[in-house]
PDB file of N, CA and C in Angstrom:
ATOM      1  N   UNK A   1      -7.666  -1.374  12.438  1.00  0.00           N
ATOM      2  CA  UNK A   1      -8.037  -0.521  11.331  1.00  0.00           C
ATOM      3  C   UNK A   1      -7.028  -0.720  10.207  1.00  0.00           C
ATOM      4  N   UNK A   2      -7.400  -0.757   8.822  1.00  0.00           N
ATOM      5  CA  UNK A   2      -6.781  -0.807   7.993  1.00  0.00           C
ATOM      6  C   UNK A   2      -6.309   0.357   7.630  1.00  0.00           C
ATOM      7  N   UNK A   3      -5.383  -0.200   6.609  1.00  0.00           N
ATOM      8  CA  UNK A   3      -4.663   1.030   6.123  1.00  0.00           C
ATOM      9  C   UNK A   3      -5.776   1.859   5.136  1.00  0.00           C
ATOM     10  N   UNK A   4      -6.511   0.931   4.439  1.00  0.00           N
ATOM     11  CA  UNK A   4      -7.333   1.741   3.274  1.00  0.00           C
ATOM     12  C   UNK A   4      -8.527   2.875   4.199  1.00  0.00           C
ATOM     13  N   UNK A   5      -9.199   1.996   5.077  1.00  0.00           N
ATOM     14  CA  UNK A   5     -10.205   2.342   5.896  1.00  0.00           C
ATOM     15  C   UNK A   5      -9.686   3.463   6.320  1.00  0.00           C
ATOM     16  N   UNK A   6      -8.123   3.952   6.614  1.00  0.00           N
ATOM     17  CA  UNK A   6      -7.906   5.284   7.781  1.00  0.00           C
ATOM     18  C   UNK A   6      -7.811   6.293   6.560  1.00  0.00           C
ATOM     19  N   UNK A   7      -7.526   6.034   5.265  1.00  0.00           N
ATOM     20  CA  UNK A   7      -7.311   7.209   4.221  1.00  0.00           C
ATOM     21  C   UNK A   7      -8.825   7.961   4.150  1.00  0.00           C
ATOM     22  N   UNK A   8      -9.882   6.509   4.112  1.00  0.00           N
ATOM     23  CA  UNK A   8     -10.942   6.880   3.727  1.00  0.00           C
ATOM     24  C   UNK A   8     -11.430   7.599   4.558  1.00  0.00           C
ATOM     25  N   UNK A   9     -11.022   7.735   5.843  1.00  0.00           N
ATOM     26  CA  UNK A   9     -11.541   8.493   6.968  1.00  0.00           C
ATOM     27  C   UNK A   9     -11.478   9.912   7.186  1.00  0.00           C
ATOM     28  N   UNK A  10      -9.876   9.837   6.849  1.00  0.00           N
ATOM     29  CA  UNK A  10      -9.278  11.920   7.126  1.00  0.00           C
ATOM     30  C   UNK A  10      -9.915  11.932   5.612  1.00  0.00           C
ATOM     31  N   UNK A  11     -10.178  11.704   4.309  1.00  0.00           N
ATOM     32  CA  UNK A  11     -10.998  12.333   3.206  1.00  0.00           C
ATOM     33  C   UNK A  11     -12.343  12.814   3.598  1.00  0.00           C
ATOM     34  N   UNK A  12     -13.066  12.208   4.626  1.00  0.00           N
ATOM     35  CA  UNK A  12     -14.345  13.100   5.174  1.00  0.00           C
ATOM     36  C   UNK A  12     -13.970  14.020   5.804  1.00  0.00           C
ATOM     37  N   UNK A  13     -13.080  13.934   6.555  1.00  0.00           N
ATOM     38  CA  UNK A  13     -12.555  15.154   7.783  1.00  0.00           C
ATOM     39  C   UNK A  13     -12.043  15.774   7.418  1.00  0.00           C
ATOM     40  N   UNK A  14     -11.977  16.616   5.997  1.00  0.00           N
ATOM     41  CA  UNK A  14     -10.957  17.342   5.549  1.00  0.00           C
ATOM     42  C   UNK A  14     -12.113  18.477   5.985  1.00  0.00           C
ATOM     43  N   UNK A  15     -13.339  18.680   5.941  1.00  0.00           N
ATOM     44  CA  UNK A  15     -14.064  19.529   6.129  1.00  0.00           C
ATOM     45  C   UNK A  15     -13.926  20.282   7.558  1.00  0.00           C
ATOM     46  N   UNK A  16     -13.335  19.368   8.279  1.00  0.00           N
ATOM     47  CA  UNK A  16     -13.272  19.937   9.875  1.00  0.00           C
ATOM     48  C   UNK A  16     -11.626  19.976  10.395  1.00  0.00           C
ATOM     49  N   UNK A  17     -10.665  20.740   9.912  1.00  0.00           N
ATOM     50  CA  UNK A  17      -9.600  20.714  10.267  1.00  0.00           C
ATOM     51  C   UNK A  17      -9.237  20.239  11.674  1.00  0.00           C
ATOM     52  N   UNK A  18      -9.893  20.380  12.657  1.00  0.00           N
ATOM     53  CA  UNK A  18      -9.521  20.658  14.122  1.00  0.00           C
ATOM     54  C   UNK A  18      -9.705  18.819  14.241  1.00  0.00           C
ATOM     55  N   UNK A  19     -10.562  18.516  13.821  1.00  0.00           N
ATOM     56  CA  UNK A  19     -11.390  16.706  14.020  1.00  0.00           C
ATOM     57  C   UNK A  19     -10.086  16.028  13.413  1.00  0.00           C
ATOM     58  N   UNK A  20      -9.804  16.235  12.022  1.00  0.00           N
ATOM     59  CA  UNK A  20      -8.975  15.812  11.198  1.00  0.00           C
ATOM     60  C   UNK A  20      -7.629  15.714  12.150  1.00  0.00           C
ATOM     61  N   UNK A  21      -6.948  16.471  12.886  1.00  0.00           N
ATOM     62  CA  UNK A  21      -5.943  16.679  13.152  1.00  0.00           C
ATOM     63  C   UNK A  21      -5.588  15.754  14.605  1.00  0.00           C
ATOM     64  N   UNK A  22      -7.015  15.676  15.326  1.00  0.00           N
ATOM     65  CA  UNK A  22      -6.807  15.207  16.420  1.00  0.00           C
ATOM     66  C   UNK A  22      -6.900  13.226  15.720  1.00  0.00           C
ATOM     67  N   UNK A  23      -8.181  13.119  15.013  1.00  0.00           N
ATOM     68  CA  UNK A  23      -7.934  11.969  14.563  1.00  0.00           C
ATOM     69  C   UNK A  23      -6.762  11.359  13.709  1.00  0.00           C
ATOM     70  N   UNK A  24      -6.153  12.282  12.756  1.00  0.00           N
ATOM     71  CA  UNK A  24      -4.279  11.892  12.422  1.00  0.00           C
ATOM     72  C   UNK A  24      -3.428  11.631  13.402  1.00  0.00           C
ATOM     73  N   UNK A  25      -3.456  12.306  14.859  1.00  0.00           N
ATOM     74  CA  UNK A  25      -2.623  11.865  15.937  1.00  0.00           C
ATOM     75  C   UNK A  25      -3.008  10.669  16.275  1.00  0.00           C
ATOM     76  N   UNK A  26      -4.095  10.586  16.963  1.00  0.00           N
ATOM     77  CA  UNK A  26      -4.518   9.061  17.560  1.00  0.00           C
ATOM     78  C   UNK A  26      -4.108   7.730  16.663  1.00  0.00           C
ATOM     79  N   UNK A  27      -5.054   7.853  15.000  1.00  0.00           N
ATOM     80  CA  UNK A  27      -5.275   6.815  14.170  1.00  0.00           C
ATOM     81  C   UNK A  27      -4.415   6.535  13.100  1.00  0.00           C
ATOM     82  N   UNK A  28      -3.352   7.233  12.705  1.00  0.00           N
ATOM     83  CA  UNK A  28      -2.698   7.475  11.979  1.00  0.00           C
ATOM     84  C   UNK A  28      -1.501   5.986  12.184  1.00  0.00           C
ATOM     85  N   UNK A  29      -1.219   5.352  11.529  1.00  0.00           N
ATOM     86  CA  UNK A  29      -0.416   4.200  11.027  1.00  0.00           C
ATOM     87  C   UNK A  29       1.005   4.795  11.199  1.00  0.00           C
ATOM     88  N   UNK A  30       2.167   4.270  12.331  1.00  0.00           N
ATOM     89  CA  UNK A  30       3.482   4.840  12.329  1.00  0.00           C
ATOM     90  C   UNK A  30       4.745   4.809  11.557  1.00  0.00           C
ATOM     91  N   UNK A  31       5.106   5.594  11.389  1.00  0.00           N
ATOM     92  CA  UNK A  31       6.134   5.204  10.415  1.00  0.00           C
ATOM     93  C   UNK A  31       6.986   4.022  10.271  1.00  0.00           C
ATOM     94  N   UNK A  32       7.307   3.379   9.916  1.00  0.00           N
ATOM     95  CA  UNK A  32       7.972   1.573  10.041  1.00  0.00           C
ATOM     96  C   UNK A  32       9.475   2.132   8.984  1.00  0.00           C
ATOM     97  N   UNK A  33      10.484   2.168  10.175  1.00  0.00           N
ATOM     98  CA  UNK A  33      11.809   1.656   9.443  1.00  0.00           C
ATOM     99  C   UNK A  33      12.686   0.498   9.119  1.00  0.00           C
ATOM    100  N   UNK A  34      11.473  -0.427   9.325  1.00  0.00           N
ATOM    101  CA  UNK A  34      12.173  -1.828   9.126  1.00  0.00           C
ATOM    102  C   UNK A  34      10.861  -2.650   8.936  1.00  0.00           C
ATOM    103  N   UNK A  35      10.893  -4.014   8.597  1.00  0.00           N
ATOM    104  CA  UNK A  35      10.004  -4.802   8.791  1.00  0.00           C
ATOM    105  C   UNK A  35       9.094  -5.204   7.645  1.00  0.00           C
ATOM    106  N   UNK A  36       7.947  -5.645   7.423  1.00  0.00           N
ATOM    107  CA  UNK A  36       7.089  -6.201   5.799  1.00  0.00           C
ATOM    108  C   UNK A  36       6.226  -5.095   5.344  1.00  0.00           C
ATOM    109  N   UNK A  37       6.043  -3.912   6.482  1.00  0.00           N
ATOM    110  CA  UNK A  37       5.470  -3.281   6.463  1.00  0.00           C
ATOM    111  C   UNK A  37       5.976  -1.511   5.731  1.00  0.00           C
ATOM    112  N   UNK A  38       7.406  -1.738   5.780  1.00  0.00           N
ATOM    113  CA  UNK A  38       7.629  -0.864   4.813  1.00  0.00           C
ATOM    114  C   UNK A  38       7.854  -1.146   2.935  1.00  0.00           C
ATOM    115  N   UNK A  39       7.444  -2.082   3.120  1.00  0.00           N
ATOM    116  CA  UNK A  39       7.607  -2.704   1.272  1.00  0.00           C
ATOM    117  C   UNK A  39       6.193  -2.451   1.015  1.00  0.00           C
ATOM    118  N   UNK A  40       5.633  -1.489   0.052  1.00  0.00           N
ATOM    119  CA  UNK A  40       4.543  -1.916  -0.139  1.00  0.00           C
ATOM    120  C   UNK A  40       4.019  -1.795  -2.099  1.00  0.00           C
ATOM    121  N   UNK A  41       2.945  -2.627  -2.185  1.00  0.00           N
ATOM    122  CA  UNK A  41       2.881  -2.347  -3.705  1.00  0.00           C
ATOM    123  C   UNK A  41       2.503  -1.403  -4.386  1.00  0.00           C
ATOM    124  N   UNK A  42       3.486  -0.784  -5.634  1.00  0.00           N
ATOM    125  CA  UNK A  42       3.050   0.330  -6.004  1.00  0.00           C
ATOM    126  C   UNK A  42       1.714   0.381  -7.017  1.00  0.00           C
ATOM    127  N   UNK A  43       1.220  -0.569  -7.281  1.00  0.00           N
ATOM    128  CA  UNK A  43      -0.257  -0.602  -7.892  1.00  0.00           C
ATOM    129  C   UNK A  43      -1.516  -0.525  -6.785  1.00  0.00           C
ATOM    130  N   UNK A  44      -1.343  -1.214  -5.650  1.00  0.00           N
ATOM    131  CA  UNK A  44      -2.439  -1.837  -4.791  1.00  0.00           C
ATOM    132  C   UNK A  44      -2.148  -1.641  -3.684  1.00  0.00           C
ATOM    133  N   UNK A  45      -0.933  -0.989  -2.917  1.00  0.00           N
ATOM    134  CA  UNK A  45      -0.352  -1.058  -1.497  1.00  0.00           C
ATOM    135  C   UNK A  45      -0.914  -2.244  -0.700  1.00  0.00           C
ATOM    136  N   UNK A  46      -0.891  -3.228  -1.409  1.00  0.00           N
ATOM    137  CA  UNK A  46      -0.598  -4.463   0.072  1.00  0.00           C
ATOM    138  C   UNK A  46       0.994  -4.429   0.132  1.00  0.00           C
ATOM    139  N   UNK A  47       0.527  -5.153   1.910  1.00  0.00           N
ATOM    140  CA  UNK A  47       1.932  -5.511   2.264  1.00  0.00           C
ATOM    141  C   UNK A  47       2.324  -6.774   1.940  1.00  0.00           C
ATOM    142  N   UNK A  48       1.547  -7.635   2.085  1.00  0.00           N
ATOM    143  CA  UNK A  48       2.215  -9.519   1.794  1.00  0.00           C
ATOM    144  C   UNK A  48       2.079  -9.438   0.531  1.00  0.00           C
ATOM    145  N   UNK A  49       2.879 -10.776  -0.188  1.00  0.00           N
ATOM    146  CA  UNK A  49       3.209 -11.517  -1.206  1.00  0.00           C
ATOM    147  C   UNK A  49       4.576 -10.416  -2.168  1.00  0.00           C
ATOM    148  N   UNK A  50       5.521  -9.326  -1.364  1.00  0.00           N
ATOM    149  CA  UNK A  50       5.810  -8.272  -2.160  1.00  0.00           C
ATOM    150  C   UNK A  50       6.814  -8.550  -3.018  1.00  0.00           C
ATOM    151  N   UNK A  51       6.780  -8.715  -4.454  1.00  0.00           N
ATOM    152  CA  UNK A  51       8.349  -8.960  -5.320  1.00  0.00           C
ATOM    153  C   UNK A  51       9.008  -7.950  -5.292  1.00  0.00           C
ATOM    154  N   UNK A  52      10.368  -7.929  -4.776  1.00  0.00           N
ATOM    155  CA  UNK A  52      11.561  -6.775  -4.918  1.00  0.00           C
ATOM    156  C   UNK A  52      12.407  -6.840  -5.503  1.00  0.00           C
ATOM    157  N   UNK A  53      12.863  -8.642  -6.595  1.00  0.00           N
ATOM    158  CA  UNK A  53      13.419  -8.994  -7.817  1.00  0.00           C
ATOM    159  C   UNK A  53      13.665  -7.690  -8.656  1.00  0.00           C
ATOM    160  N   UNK A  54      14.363  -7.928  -9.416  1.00  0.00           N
ATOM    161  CA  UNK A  54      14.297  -6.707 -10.444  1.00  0.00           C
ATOM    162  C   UNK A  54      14.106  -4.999 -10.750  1.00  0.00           C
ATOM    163  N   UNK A  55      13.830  -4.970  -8.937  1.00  0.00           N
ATOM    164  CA  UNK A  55      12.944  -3.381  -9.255  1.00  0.00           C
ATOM    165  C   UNK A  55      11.619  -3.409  -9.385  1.00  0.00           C
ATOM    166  N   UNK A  56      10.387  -4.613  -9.410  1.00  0.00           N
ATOM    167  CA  UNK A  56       9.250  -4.715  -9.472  1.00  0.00           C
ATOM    168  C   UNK A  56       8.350  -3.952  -8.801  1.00  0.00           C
ATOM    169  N   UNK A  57       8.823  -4.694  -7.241  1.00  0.00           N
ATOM    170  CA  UNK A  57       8.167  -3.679  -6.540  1.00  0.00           C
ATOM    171  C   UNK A  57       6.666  -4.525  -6.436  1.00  0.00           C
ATOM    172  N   UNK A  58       6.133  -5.094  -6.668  1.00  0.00           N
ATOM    173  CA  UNK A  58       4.282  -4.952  -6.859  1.00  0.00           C
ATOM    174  C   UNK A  58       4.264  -6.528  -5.951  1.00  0.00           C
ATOM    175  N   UNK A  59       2.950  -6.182  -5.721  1.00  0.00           N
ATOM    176  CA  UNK A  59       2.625  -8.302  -5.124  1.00  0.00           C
ATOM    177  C   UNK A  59       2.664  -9.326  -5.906  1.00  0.00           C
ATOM    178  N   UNK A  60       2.067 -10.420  -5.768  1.00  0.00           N
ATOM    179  CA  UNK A  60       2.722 -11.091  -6.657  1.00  0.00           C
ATOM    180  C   UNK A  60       1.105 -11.253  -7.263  1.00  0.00           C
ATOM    181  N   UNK A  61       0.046 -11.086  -6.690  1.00  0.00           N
ATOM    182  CA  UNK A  61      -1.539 -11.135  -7.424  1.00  0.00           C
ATOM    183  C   UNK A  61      -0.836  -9.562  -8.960  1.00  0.00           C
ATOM    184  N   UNK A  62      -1.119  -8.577  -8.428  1.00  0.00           N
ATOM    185  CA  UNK A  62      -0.916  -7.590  -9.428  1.00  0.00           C
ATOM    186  C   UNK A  62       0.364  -8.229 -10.326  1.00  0.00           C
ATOM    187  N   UNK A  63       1.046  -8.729  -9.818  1.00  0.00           N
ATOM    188  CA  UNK A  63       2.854  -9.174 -10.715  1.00  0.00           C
ATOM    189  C   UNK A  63       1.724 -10.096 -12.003  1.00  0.00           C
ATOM    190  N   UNK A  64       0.997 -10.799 -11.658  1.00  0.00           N
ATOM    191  CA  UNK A  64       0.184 -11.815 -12.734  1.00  0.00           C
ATOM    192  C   UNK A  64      -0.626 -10.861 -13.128  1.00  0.00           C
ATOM    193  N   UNK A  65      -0.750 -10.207 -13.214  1.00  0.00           N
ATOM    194  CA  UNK A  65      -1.849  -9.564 -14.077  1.00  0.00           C
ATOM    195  C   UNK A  65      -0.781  -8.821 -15.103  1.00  0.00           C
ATOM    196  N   UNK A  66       0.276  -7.982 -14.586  1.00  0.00           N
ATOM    197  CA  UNK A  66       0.880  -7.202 -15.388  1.00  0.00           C
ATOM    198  C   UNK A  66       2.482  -7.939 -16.070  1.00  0.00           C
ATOM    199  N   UNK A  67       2.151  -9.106 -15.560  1.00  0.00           N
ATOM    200  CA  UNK A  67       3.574  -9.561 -16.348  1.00  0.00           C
ATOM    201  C   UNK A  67       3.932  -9.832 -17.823  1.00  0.00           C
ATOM    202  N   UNK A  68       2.731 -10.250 -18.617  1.00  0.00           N
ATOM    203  CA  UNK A  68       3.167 -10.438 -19.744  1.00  0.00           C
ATOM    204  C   UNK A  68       3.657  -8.489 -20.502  1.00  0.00           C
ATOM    205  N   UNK A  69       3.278  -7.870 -20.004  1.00  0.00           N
ATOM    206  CA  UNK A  69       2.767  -6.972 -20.547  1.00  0.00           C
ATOM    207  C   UNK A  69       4.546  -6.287 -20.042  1.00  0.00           C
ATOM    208  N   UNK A  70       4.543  -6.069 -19.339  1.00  0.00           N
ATOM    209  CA  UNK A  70       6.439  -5.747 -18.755  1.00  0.00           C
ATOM    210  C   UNK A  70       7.281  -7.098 -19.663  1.00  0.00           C
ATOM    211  N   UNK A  71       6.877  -8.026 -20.030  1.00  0.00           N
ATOM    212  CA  UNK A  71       7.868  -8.571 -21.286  1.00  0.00           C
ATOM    213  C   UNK A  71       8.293 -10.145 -20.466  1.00  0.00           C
ATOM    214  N   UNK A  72       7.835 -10.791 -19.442  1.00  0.00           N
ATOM    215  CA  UNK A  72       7.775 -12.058 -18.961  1.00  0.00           C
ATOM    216  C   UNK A  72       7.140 -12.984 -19.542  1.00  0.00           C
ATOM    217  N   UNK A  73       7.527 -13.912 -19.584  1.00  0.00           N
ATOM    218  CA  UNK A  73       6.690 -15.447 -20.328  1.00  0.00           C
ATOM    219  C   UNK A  73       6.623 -16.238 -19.222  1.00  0.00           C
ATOM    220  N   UNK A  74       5.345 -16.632 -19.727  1.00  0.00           N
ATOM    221  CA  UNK A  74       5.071 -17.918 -18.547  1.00  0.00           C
ATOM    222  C   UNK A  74       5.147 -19.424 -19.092  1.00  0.00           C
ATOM    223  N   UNK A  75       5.916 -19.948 -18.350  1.00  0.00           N
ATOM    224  CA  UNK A  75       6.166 -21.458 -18.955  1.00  0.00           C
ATOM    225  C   UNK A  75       5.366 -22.582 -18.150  1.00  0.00           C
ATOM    226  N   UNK A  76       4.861 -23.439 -19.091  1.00  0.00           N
ATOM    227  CA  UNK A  76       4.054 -24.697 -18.581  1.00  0.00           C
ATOM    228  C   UNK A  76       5.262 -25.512 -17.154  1.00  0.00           C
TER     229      UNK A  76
END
């Protein structure tokens, strides 16, 4: 199960507290104090491709979309 897929899940179950609660125990993604899995992007939350250069923070698909715009040039 993905990470997006389990958000989308407890957002239906908010209607049934008791469902919601048992499915957060079981399905719920564990906390990670180490590893690729605690870097994640603050536009898109993937975990791979993550830049941590500078304070960026983002993947490197979103890093191309928003770079000129944060003040980067791209050279031939």
């Amino acid at each position: 199960m993905s990470y997006s897929n389990y958000k989308k899940m407890s957002e239906q179950l908010k209607v049934k507290p008791f469902v919601l609660q048992k499915f957060e125990k079981h399905n719920a993604p564990k906390e990670r104090s180490c590893g690729l899995a605690t870097k994640r992007c603050v536009r898109c939350g993937r975990i791979r491709g993550h830049l941590s250069q500078y304070g960026i923070d983002m993947c490197r698909q979103c890093f191309r979309e928003v770079a000129v715009k944060i003040g980067f040039k791209q050279y031939n």
